[in-house]
C-alpha atoms as a PDB file:
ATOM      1  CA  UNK A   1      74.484 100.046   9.999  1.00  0.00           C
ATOM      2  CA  UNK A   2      72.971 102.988   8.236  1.00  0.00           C
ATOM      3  CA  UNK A   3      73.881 106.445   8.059  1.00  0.00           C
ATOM      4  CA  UNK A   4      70.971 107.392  10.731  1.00  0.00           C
ATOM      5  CA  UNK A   5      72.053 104.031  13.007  1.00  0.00           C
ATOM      6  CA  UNK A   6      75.397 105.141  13.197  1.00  0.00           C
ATOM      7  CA  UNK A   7      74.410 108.137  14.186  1.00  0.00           C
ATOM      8  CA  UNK A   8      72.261 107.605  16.515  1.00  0.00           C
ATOM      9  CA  UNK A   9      74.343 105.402  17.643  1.00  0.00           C
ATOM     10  CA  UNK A  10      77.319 107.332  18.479  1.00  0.00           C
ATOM     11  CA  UNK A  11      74.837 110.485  20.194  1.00  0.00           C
ATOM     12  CA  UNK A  12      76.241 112.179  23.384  1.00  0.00           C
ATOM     13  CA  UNK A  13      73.779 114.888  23.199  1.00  0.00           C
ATOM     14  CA  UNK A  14      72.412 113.666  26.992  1.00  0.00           C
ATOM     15  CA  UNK A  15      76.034 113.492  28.385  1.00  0.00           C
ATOM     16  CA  UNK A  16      76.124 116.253  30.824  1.00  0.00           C
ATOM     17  CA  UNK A  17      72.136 115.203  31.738  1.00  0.00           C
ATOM     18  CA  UNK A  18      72.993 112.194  32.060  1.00  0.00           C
ATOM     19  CA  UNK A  19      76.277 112.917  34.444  1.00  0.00           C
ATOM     20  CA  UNK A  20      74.229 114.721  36.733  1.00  0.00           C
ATOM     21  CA  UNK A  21      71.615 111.530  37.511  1.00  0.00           C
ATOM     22  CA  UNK A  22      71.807 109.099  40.153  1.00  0.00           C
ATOM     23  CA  UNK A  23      73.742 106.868  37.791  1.00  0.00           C
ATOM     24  CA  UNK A  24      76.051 109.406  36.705  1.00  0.00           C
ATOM     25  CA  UNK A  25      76.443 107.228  33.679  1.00  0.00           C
ATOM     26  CA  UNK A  26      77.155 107.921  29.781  1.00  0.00           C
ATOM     27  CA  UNK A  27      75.355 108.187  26.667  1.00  0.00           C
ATOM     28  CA  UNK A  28      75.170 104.286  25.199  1.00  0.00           C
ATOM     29  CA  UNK A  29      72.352 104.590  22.436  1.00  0.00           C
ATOM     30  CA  UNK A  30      70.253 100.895  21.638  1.00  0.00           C
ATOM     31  CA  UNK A  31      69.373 101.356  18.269  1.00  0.00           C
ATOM     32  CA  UNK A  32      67.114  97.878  17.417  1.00  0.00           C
ATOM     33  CA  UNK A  33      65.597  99.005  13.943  1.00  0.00           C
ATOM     34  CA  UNK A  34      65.922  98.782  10.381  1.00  0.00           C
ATOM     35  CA  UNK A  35      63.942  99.254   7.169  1.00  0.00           C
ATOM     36  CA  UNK A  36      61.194  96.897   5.916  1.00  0.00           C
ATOM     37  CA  UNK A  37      59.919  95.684   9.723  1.00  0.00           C
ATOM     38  CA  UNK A  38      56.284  94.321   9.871  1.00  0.00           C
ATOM     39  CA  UNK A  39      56.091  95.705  13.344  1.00  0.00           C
ATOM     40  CA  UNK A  40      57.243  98.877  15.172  1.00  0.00           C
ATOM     41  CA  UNK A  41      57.702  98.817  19.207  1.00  0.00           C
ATOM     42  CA  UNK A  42      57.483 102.495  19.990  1.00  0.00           C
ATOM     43  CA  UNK A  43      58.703 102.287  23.070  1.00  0.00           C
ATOM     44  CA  UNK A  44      59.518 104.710  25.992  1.00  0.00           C
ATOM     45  CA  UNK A  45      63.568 104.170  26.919  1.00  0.00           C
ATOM     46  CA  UNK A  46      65.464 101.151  27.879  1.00  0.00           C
ATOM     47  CA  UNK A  47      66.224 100.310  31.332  1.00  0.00           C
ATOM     48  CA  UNK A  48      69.427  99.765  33.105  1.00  0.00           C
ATOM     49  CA  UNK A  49      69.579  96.134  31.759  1.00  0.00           C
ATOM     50  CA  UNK A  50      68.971  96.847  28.535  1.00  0.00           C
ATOM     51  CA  UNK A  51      71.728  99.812  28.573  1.00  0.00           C
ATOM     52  CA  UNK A  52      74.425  97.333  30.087  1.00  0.00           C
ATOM     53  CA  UNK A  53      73.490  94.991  27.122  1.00  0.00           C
ATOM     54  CA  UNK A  54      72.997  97.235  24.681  1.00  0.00           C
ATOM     55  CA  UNK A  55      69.380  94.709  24.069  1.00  0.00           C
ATOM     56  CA  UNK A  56      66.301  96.650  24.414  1.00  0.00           C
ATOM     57  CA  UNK A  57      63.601  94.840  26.756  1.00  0.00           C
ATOM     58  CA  UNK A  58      66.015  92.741  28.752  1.00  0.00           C
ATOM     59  CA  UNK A  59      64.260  92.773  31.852  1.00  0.00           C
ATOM     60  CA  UNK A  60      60.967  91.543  33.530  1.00  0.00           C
ATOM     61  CA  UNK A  61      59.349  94.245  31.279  1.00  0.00           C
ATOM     62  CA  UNK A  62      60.712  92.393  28.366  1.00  0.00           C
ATOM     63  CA  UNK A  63      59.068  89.152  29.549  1.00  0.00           C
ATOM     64  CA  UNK A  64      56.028  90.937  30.249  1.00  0.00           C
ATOM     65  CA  UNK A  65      55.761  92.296  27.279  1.00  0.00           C
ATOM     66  CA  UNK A  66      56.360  88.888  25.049  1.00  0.00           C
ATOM     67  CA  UNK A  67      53.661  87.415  26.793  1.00  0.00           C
ATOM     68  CA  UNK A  68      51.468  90.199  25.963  1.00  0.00           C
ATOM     69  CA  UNK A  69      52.704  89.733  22.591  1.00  0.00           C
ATOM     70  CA  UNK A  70      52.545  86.266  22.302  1.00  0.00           C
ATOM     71  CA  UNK A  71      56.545  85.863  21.628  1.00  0.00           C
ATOM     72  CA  UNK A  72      59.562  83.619  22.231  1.00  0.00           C
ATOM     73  CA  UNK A  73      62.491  85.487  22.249  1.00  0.00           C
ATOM     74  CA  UNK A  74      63.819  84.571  19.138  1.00  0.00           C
ATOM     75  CA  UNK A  75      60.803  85.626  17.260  1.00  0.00           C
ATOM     76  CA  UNK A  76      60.458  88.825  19.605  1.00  0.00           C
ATOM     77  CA  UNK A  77      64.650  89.730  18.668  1.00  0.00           C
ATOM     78  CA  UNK A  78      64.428  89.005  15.283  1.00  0.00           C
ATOM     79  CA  UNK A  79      65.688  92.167  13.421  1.00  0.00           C
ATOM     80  CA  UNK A  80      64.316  91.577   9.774  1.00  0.00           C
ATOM     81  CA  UNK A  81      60.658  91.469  11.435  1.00  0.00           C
ATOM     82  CA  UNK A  82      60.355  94.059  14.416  1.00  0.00           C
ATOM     83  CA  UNK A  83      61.849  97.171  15.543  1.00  0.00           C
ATOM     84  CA  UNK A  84      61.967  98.459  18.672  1.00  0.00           C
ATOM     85  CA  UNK A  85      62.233 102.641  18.290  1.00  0.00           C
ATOM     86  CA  UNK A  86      62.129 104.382  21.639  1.00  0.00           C
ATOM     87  CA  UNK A  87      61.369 107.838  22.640  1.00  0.00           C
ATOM     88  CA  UNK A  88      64.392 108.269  23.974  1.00  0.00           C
ATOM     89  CA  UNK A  89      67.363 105.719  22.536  1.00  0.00           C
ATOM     90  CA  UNK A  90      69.347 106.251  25.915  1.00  0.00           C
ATOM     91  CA  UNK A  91      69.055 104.897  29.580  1.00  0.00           C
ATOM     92  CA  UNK A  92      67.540 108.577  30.993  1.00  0.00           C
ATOM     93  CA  UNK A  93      68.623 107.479  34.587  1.00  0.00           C
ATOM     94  CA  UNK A  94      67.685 107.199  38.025  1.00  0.00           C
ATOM     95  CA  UNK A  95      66.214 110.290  40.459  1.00  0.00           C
ATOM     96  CA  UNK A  96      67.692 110.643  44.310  1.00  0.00           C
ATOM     97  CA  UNK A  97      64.296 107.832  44.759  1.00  0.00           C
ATOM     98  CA  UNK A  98      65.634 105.450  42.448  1.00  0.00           C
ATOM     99  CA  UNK A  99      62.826 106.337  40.322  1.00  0.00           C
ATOM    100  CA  UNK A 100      63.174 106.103  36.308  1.00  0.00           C
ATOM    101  CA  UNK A 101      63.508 109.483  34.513  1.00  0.00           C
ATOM    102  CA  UNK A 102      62.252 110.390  31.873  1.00  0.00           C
ATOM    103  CA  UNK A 103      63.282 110.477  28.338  1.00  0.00           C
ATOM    104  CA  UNK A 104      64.842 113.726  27.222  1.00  0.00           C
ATOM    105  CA  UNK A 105      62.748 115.430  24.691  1.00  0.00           C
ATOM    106  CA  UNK A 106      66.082 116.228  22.668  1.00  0.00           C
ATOM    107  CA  UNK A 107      66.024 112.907  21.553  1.00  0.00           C
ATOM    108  CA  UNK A 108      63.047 112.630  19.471  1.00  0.00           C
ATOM    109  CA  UNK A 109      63.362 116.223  18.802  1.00  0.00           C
ATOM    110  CA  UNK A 110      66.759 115.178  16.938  1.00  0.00           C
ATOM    111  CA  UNK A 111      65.891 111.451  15.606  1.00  0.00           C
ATOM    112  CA  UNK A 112      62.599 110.337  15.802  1.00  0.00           C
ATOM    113  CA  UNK A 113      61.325 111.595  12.349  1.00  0.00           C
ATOM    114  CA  UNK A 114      64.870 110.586  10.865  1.00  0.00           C
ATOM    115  CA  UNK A 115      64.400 106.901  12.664  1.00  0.00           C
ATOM    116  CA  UNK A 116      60.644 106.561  11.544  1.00  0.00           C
ATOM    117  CA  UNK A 117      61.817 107.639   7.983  1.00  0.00           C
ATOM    118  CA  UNK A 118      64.560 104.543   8.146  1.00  0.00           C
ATOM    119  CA  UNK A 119      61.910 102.449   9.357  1.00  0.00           C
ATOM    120  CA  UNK A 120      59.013 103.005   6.797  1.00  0.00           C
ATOM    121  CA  UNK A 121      55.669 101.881   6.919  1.00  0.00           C
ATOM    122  CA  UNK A 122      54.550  99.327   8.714  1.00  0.00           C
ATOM    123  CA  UNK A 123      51.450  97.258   9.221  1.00  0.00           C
ATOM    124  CA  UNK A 124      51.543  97.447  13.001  1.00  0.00           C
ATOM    125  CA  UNK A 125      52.411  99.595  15.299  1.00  0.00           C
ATOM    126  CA  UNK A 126      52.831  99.037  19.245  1.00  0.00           C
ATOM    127  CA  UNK A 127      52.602 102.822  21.225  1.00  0.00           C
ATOM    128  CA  UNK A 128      54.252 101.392  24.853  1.00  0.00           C
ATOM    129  CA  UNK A 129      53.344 104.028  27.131  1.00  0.00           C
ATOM    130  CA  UNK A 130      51.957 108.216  27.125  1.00  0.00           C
ATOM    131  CA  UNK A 131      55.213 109.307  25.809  1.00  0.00           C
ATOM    132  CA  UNK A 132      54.744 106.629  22.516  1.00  0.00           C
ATOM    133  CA  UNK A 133      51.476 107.410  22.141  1.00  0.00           C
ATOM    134  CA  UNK A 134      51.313 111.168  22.526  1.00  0.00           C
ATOM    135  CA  UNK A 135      53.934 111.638  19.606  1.00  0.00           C
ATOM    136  CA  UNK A 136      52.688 109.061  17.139  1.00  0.00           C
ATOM    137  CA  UNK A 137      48.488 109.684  17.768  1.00  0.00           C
ATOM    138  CA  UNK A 138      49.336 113.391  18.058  1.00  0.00           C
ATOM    139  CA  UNK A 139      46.703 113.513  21.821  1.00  0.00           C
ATOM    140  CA  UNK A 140      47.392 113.945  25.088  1.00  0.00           C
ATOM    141  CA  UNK A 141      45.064 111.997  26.840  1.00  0.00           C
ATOM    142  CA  UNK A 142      45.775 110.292  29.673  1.00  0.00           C
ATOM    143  CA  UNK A 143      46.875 106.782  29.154  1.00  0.00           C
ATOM    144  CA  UNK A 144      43.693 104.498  30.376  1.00  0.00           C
ATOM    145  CA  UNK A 145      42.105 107.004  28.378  1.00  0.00           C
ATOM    146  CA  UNK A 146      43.637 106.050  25.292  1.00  0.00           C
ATOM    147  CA  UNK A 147      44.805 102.597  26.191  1.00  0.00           C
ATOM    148  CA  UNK A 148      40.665 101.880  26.547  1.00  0.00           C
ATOM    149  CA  UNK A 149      40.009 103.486  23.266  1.00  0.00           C
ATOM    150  CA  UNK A 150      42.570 100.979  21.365  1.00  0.00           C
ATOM    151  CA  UNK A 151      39.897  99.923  18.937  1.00  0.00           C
ATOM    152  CA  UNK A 152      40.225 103.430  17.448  1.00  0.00           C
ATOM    153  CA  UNK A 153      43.419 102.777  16.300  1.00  0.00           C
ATOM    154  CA  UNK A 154      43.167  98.843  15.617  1.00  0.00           C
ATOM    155  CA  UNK A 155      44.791  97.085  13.428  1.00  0.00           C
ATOM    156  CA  UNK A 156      47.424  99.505  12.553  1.00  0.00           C
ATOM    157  CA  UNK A 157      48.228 100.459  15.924  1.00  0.00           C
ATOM    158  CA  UNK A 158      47.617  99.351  19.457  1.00  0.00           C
ATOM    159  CA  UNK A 159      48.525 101.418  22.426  1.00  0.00           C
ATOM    160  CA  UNK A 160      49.616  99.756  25.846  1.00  0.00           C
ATOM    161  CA  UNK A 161      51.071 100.497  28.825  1.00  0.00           C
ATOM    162  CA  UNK A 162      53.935 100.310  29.925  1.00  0.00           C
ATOM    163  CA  UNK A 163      54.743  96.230  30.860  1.00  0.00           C
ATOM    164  CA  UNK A 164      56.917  97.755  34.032  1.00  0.00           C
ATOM    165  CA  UNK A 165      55.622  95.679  37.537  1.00  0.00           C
ATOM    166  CA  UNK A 166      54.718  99.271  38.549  1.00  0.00           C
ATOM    167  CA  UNK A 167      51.680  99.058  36.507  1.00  0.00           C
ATOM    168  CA  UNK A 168      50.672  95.627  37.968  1.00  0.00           C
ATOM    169  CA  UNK A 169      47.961  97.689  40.143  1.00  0.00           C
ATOM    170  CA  UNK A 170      46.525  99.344  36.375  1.00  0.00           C
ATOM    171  CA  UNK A 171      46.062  95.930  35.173  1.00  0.00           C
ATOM    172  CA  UNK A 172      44.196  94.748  38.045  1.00  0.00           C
ATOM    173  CA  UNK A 173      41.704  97.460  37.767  1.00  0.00           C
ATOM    174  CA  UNK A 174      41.709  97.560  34.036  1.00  0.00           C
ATOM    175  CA  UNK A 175      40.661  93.913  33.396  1.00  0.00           C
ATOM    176  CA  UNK A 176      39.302  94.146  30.097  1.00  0.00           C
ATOM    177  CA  UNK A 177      43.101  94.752  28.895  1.00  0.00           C
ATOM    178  CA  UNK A 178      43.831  91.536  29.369  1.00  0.00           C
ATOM    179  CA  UNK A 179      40.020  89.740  28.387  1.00  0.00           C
ATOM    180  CA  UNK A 180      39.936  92.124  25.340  1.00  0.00           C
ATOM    181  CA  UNK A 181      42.843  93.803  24.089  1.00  0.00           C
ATOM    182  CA  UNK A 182      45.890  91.156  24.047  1.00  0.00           C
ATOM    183  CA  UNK A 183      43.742  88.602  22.064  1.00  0.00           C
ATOM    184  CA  UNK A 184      43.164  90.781  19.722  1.00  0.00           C
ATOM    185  CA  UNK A 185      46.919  91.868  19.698  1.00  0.00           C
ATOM    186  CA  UNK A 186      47.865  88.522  19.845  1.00  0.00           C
ATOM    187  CA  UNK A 187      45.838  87.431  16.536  1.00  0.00           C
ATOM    188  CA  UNK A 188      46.885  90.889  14.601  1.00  0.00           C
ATOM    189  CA  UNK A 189      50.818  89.801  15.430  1.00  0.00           C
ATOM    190  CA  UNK A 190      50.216  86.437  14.273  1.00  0.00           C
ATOM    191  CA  UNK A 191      48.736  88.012  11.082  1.00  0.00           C
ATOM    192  CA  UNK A 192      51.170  90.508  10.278  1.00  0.00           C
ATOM    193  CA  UNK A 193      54.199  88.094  11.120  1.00  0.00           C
ATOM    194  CA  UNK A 194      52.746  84.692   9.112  1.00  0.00           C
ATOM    195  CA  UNK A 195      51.120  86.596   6.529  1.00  0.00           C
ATOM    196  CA  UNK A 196      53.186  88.911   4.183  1.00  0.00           C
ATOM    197  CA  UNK A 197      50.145  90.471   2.498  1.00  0.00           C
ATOM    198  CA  UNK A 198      48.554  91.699   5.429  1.00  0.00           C
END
Protein backbone atom coordinates (compact mmCIF):
# COMPACT_ATOMS: atom_id res chain seq x y z
CA UNK A 1 0.00 0.00 0.00
CA UNK A 2 0.80 3.65 -0.22
CA UNK A 3 1.31 6.19 2.26
CA UNK A 4 -2.43 7.65 1.59
CA UNK A 5 -3.87 3.70 1.45
CA UNK A 6 -2.53 3.02 4.64
CA UNK A 7 -3.92 5.75 5.88
CA UNK A 8 -6.97 5.69 4.86
CA UNK A 9 -6.96 2.56 5.67
CA UNK A 10 -6.38 2.57 9.26
CA UNK A 11 -9.11 5.94 9.74
CA UNK A 12 -11.33 5.86 12.91
CA UNK A 13 -12.36 9.35 12.45
CA UNK A 14 -16.33 7.96 12.19
CA UNK A 15 -15.89 5.74 15.36
CA UNK A 16 -18.07 7.38 17.83
CA UNK A 17 -20.70 8.13 14.61
CA UNK A 18 -20.52 5.11 13.75
CA UNK A 19 -21.14 3.55 17.52
CA UNK A 20 -24.16 5.42 17.81
CA UNK A 21 -25.98 3.76 14.42
CA UNK A 22 -28.18 0.92 14.25
CA UNK A 23 -25.15 -1.24 13.62
CA UNK A 24 -23.18 0.10 16.31
CA UNK A 25 -20.26 -1.12 14.29
CA UNK A 26 -16.49 0.16 13.73
CA UNK A 27 -14.56 2.05 11.34
CA UNK A 28 -13.26 -0.76 8.54
CA UNK A 29 -12.12 1.55 5.54
CA UNK A 30 -12.30 -0.37 1.67
CA UNK A 31 -9.72 1.32 -0.02
CA UNK A 32 -9.93 -0.32 -3.91
CA UNK A 33 -7.57 2.25 -5.76
CA UNK A 34 -4.26 2.85 -6.98
CA UNK A 35 -2.33 5.03 -9.44
CA UNK A 36 -2.43 4.67 -13.25
CA UNK A 37 -6.37 3.24 -13.42
CA UNK A 38 -8.15 3.76 -16.84
CA UNK A 39 -11.35 4.10 -14.93
CA UNK A 40 -12.51 5.74 -11.66
CA UNK A 41 -15.88 4.41 -9.82
CA UNK A 42 -16.75 7.41 -7.71
CA UNK A 43 -18.92 5.85 -5.74
CA UNK A 44 -21.19 6.73 -2.72
CA UNK A 45 -20.13 4.13 0.39
CA UNK A 46 -20.04 0.44 0.56
CA UNK A 47 -22.74 -1.53 1.98
CA UNK A 48 -22.83 -3.96 4.77
CA UNK A 49 -21.48 -6.74 2.42
CA UNK A 50 -18.92 -5.00 1.13
CA UNK A 51 -17.75 -3.81 4.82
CA UNK A 52 -17.79 -7.56 6.09
CA UNK A 53 -15.54 -8.31 3.00
CA UNK A 54 -13.65 -5.55 2.92
CA UNK A 55 -14.72 -5.82 -1.40
CA UNK A 56 -16.49 -2.83 -2.54
CA UNK A 57 -19.77 -3.70 -4.67
CA UNK A 58 -20.39 -7.13 -3.22
CA UNK A 59 -23.94 -7.10 -3.36
CA UNK A 60 -26.92 -7.03 -5.86
CA UNK A 61 -25.73 -3.40 -6.48
CA UNK A 62 -22.48 -4.83 -7.55
CA UNK A 63 -24.22 -7.10 -10.09
CA UNK A 64 -26.27 -4.36 -11.15
CA UNK A 65 -23.79 -2.30 -11.74
CA UNK A 66 -21.46 -4.86 -13.97
CA UNK A 67 -24.22 -5.30 -16.14
CA UNK A 68 -24.56 -1.70 -16.60
CA UNK A 69 -20.98 -1.79 -17.20
CA UNK A 70 -20.73 -4.56 -19.29
CA UNK A 71 -18.28 -6.60 -16.75
CA UNK A 72 -17.38 -10.06 -15.46
CA UNK A 73 -16.08 -9.87 -12.24
CA UNK A 74 -12.69 -10.44 -12.91
CA UNK A 75 -12.44 -7.64 -15.32
CA UNK A 76 -14.74 -5.40 -12.97
CA UNK A 77 -12.00 -6.36 -9.68
CA UNK A 78 -9.08 -5.98 -11.52
CA UNK A 79 -6.92 -3.41 -9.57
CA UNK A 80 -4.30 -2.30 -12.30
CA UNK A 81 -7.46 -1.11 -14.49
CA UNK A 82 -10.30 0.42 -12.20
CA UNK A 83 -10.68 2.05 -8.97
CA UNK A 84 -13.43 2.25 -7.00
CA UNK A 85 -13.06 5.75 -4.70
CA UNK A 86 -16.11 6.38 -2.57
CA UNK A 87 -17.43 9.38 -0.91
CA UNK A 88 -17.23 7.98 2.11
CA UNK A 89 -14.53 4.81 2.43
CA UNK A 90 -16.62 3.44 5.49
CA UNK A 91 -19.98 1.47 5.92
CA UNK A 92 -22.01 4.90 7.30
CA UNK A 93 -24.68 2.52 8.88
CA UNK A 94 -28.15 1.82 9.32
CA UNK A 95 -31.06 4.47 10.80
CA UNK A 96 -33.80 3.06 13.56
CA UNK A 97 -35.70 2.16 9.66
CA UNK A 98 -32.99 0.14 8.51
CA UNK A 99 -32.41 2.77 6.07
CA UNK A 100 -28.68 3.47 4.69
CA UNK A 101 -27.01 6.63 6.08
CA UNK A 102 -25.27 8.68 4.62
CA UNK A 103 -21.66 9.20 4.11
CA UNK A 104 -20.02 11.50 6.61
CA UNK A 105 -18.77 14.59 4.99
CA UNK A 106 -15.46 14.23 7.17
CA UNK A 107 -14.43 11.76 4.92
CA UNK A 108 -13.94 13.47 1.74
CA UNK A 109 -13.28 16.53 3.66
CA UNK A 110 -10.04 14.54 4.95
CA UNK A 111 -9.18 12.16 1.79
CA UNK A 112 -10.84 12.72 -1.22
CA UNK A 113 -8.39 15.29 -2.81
CA UNK A 114 -5.42 13.17 -1.24
CA UNK A 115 -7.16 9.81 -2.90
CA UNK A 116 -7.89 11.58 -6.33
CA UNK A 117 -4.21 12.88 -6.22
CA UNK A 118 -3.02 8.94 -5.75
CA UNK A 119 -5.27 8.10 -8.42
CA UNK A 120 -4.35 10.60 -11.27
CA UNK A 121 -5.97 11.19 -14.35
CA UNK A 122 -8.03 9.09 -15.89
CA UNK A 123 -9.86 8.67 -19.15
CA UNK A 124 -13.18 7.79 -17.54
CA UNK A 125 -14.86 8.58 -14.87
CA UNK A 126 -18.16 6.88 -13.36
CA UNK A 127 -20.10 9.65 -10.75
CA UNK A 128 -22.53 6.71 -8.90
CA UNK A 129 -25.03 8.76 -7.30
CA UNK A 130 -25.75 12.94 -6.10
CA UNK A 131 -23.10 12.68 -3.55
CA UNK A 132 -20.34 11.51 -6.59
CA UNK A 133 -21.53 13.80 -8.78
CA UNK A 134 -22.03 16.94 -6.73
CA UNK A 135 -18.24 16.88 -5.61
CA UNK A 136 -16.57 15.94 -8.87
CA UNK A 137 -19.08 18.27 -11.46
CA UNK A 138 -19.02 20.92 -8.71
CA UNK A 139 -23.58 21.27 -9.21
CA UNK A 140 -26.17 20.45 -7.22
CA UNK A 141 -28.75 19.43 -9.36
CA UNK A 142 -30.90 16.92 -8.67
CA UNK A 143 -29.86 13.58 -9.93
CA UNK A 144 -32.36 12.83 -13.09
CA UNK A 145 -31.37 16.21 -13.70
CA UNK A 146 -27.91 15.50 -14.22
CA UNK A 147 -28.09 11.81 -14.86
CA UNK A 148 -30.30 13.05 -18.23
CA UNK A 149 -27.73 15.58 -19.10
CA UNK A 150 -24.81 12.77 -19.24
CA UNK A 151 -23.86 13.78 -22.74
CA UNK A 152 -22.46 16.97 -21.17
CA UNK A 153 -19.96 15.22 -19.55
CA UNK A 154 -19.38 12.21 -22.11
CA UNK A 155 -16.66 10.54 -22.66
CA UNK A 156 -14.72 11.58 -19.71
CA UNK A 157 -17.36 11.11 -17.32
CA UNK A 158 -20.75 9.53 -17.04
CA UNK A 159 -23.01 10.06 -14.12
CA UNK A 160 -25.51 7.25 -12.90
CA UNK A 161 -27.50 6.40 -10.28
CA UNK A 162 -27.15 4.61 -7.80
CA UNK A 163 -27.52 0.55 -9.04
CA UNK A 164 -29.37 -0.03 -5.38
CA UNK A 165 -33.03 -2.10 -6.15
CA UNK A 166 -34.42 1.09 -4.51
CA UNK A 167 -34.00 2.87 -7.69
CA UNK A 168 -35.69 0.07 -9.74
CA UNK A 169 -38.91 2.51 -9.85
CA UNK A 170 -36.27 5.57 -11.47
CA UNK A 171 -35.34 3.23 -14.11
CA UNK A 172 -38.72 2.35 -15.06
CA UNK A 173 -39.68 5.88 -15.59
CA UNK A 174 -36.37 6.95 -16.94
CA UNK A 175 -36.21 4.54 -19.93
CA UNK A 176 -33.91 6.24 -22.08
CA UNK A 177 -31.11 5.29 -19.35
CA UNK A 178 -31.12 2.11 -20.35
CA UNK A 179 -31.97 2.64 -24.56
CA UNK A 180 -29.36 5.50 -24.49
CA UNK A 181 -26.94 5.88 -21.87
CA UNK A 182 -25.45 2.23 -21.01
CA UNK A 183 -24.62 1.61 -24.76
CA UNK A 184 -22.86 4.33 -24.90
CA UNK A 185 -21.13 3.49 -21.50
CA UNK A 186 -20.75 0.19 -22.53
CA UNK A 187 -18.73 1.10 -25.90
CA UNK A 188 -16.60 4.03 -23.98
CA UNK A 189 -15.50 1.05 -21.29
CA UNK A 190 -14.68 -1.20 -23.99
CA UNK A 191 -12.56 1.67 -25.46
CA UNK A 192 -10.78 2.84 -22.59
CA UNK A 193 -10.08 -0.84 -21.29
CA UNK A 194 -8.90 -2.49 -24.97
CA UNK A 195 -7.39 0.56 -26.15
CA UNK A 196 -4.41 2.16 -24.23
CA UNK A 197 -4.35 5.34 -26.32
CA UNK A 198 -7.71 6.35 -25.75
Amino acid sequence: MSDIQSRISACTLCRERFALTATAHSPRPVVWFRSGVRILIASQAPGIRAHLADRPFLDPSGDRLRDWMGLDHARFYDRERIAIAPMGFCFPGYDARGSDLPPPKICAETWRDAAMAEIGPVPLTLLIGAYAQRWHLGTRHPLTETVAGWRDHAPAIFPLPHPSWRNTAWLKRNPWFEAELLPALRVRIAEVLDDPSR
